[in-house]
PDB file of N, CA and C in Angstrom:
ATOM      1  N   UNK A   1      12.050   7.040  -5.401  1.00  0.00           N
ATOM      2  CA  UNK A   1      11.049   5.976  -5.574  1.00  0.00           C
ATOM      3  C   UNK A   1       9.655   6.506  -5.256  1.00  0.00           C
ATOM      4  N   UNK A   2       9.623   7.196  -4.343  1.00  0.00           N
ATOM      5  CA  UNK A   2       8.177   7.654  -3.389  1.00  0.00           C
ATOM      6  C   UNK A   2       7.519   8.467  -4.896  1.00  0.00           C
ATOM      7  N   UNK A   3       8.801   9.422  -4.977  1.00  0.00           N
ATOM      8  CA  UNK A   3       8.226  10.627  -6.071  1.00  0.00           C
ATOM      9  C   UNK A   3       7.821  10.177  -7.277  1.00  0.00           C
ATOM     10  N   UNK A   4       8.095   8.920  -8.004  1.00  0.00           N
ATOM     11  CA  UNK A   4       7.586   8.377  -9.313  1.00  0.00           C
ATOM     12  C   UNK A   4       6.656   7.506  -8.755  1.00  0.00           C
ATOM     13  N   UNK A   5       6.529   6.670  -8.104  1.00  0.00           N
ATOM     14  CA  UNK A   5       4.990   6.308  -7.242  1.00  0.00           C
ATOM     15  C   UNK A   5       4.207   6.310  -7.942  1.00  0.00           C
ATOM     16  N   UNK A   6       3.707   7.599  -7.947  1.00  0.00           N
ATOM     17  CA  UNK A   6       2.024   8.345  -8.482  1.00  0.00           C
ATOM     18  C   UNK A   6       2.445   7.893 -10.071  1.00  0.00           C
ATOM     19  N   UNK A   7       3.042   8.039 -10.760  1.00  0.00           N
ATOM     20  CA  UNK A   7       3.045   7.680 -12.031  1.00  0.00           C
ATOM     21  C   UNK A   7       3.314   6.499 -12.300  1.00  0.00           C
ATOM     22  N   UNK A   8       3.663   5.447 -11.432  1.00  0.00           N
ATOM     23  CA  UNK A   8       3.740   3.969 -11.769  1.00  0.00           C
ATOM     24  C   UNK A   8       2.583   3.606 -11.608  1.00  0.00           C
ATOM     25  N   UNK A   9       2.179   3.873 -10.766  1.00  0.00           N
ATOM     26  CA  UNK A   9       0.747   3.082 -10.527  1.00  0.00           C
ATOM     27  C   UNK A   9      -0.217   3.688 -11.133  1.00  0.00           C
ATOM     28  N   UNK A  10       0.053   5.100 -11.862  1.00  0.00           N
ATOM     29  CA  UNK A  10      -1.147   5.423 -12.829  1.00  0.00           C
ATOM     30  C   UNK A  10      -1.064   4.610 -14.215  1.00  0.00           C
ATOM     31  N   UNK A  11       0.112   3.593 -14.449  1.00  0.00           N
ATOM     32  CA  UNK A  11       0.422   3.306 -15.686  1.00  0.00           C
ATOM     33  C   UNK A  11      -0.190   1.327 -14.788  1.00  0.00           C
ATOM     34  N   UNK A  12       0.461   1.417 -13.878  1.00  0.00           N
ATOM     35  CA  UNK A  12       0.476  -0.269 -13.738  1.00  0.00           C
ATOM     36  C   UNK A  12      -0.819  -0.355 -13.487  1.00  0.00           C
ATOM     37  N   UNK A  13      -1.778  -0.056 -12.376  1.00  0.00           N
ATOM     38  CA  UNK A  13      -2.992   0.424 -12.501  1.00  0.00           C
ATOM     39  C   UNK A  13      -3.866  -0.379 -13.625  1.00  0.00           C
ATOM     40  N   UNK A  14      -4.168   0.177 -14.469  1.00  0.00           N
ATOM     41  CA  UNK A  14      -5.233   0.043 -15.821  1.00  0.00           C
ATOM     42  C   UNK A  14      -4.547  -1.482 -16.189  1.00  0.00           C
ATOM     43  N   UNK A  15      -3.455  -1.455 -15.992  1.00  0.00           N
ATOM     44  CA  UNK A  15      -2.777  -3.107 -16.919  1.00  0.00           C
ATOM     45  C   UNK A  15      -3.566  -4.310 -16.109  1.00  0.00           C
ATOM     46  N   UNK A  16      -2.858  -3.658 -14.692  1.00  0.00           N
ATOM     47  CA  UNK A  16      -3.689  -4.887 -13.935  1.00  0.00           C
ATOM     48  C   UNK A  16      -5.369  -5.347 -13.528  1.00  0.00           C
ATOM     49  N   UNK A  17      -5.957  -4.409 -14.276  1.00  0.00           N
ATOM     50  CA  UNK A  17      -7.385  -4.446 -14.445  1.00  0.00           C
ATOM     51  C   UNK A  17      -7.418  -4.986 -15.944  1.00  0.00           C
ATOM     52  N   UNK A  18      -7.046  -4.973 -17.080  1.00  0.00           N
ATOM     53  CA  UNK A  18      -6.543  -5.891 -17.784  1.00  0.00           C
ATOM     54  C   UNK A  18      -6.439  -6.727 -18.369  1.00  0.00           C
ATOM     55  N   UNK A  19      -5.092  -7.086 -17.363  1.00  0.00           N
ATOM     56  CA  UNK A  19      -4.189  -8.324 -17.789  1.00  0.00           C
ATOM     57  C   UNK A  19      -5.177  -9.396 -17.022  1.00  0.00           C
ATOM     58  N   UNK A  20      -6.527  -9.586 -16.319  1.00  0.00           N
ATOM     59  CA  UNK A  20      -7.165 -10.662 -16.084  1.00  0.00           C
ATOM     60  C   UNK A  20      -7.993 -10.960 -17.560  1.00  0.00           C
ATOM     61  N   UNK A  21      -8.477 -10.422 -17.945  1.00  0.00           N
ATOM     62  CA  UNK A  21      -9.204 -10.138 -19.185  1.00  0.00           C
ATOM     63  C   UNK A  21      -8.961 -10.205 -20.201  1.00  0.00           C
ATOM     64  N   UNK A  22      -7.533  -9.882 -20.770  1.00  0.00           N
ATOM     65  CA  UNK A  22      -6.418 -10.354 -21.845  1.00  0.00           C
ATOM     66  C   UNK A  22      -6.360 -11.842 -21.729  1.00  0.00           C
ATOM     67  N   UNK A  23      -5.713 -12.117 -20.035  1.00  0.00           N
ATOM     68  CA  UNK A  23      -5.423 -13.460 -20.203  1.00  0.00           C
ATOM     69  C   UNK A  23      -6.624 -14.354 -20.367  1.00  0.00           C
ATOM     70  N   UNK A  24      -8.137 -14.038 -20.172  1.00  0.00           N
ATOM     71  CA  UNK A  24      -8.534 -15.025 -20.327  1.00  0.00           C
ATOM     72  C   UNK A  24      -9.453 -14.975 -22.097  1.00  0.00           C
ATOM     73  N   UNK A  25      -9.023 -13.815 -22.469  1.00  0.00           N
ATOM     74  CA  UNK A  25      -9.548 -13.578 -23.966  1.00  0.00           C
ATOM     75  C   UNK A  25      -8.257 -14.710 -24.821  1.00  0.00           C
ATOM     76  N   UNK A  26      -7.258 -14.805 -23.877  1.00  0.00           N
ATOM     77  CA  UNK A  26      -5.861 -15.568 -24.855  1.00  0.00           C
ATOM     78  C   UNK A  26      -6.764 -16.789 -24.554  1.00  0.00           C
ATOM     79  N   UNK A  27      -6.986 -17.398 -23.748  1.00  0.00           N
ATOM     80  CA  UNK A  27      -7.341 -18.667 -23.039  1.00  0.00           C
ATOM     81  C   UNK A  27      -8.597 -19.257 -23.338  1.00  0.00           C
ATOM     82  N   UNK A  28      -9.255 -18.448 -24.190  1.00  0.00           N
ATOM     83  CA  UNK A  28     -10.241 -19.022 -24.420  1.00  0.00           C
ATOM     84  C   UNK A  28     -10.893 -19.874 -25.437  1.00  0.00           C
ATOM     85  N   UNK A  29      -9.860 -19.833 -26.639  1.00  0.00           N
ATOM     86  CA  UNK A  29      -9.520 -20.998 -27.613  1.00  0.00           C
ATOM     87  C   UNK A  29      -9.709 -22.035 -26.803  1.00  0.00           C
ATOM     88  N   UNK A  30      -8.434 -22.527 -26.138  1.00  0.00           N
ATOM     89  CA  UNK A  30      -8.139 -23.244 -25.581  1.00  0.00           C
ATOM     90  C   UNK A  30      -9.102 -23.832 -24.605  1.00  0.00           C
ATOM     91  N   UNK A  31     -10.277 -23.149 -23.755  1.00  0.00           N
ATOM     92  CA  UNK A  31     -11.147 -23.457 -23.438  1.00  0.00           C
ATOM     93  C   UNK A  31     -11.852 -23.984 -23.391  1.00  0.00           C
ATOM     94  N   UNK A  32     -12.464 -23.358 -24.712  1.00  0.00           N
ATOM     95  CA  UNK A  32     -13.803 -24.092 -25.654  1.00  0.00           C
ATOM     96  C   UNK A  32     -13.417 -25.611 -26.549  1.00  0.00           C
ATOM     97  N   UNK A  33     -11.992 -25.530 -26.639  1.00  0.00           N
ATOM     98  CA  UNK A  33     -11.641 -26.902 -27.308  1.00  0.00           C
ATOM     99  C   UNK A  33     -11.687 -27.850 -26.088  1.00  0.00           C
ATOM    100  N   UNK A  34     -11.650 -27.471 -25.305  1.00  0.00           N
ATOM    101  CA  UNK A  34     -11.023 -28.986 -23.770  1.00  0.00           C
ATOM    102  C   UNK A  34     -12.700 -29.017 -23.334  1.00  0.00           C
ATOM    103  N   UNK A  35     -13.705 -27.581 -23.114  1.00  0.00           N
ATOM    104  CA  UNK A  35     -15.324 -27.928 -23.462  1.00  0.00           C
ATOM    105  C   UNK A  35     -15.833 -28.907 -24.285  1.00  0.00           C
TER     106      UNK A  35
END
């Protein structure tokens, strides 16, 4: 587990910087209609 570590979090990393930004690019239809 320890030894793949460094390569999970070089992959999970970037997603979770992201996946805030995805979700609110999905969400934003939806947004501007309830605006």
């Amino acid at each position: 587990m320890t030894g793949q570590s460094g390569a999970k979090e070089s992959e999970v990393g970037p997603t979770i910087l992201v996946r805030p930004y995805s979700f609110a690019l999905l969400n934003l239809p939806e947004i501007r209609q309830i605006g």
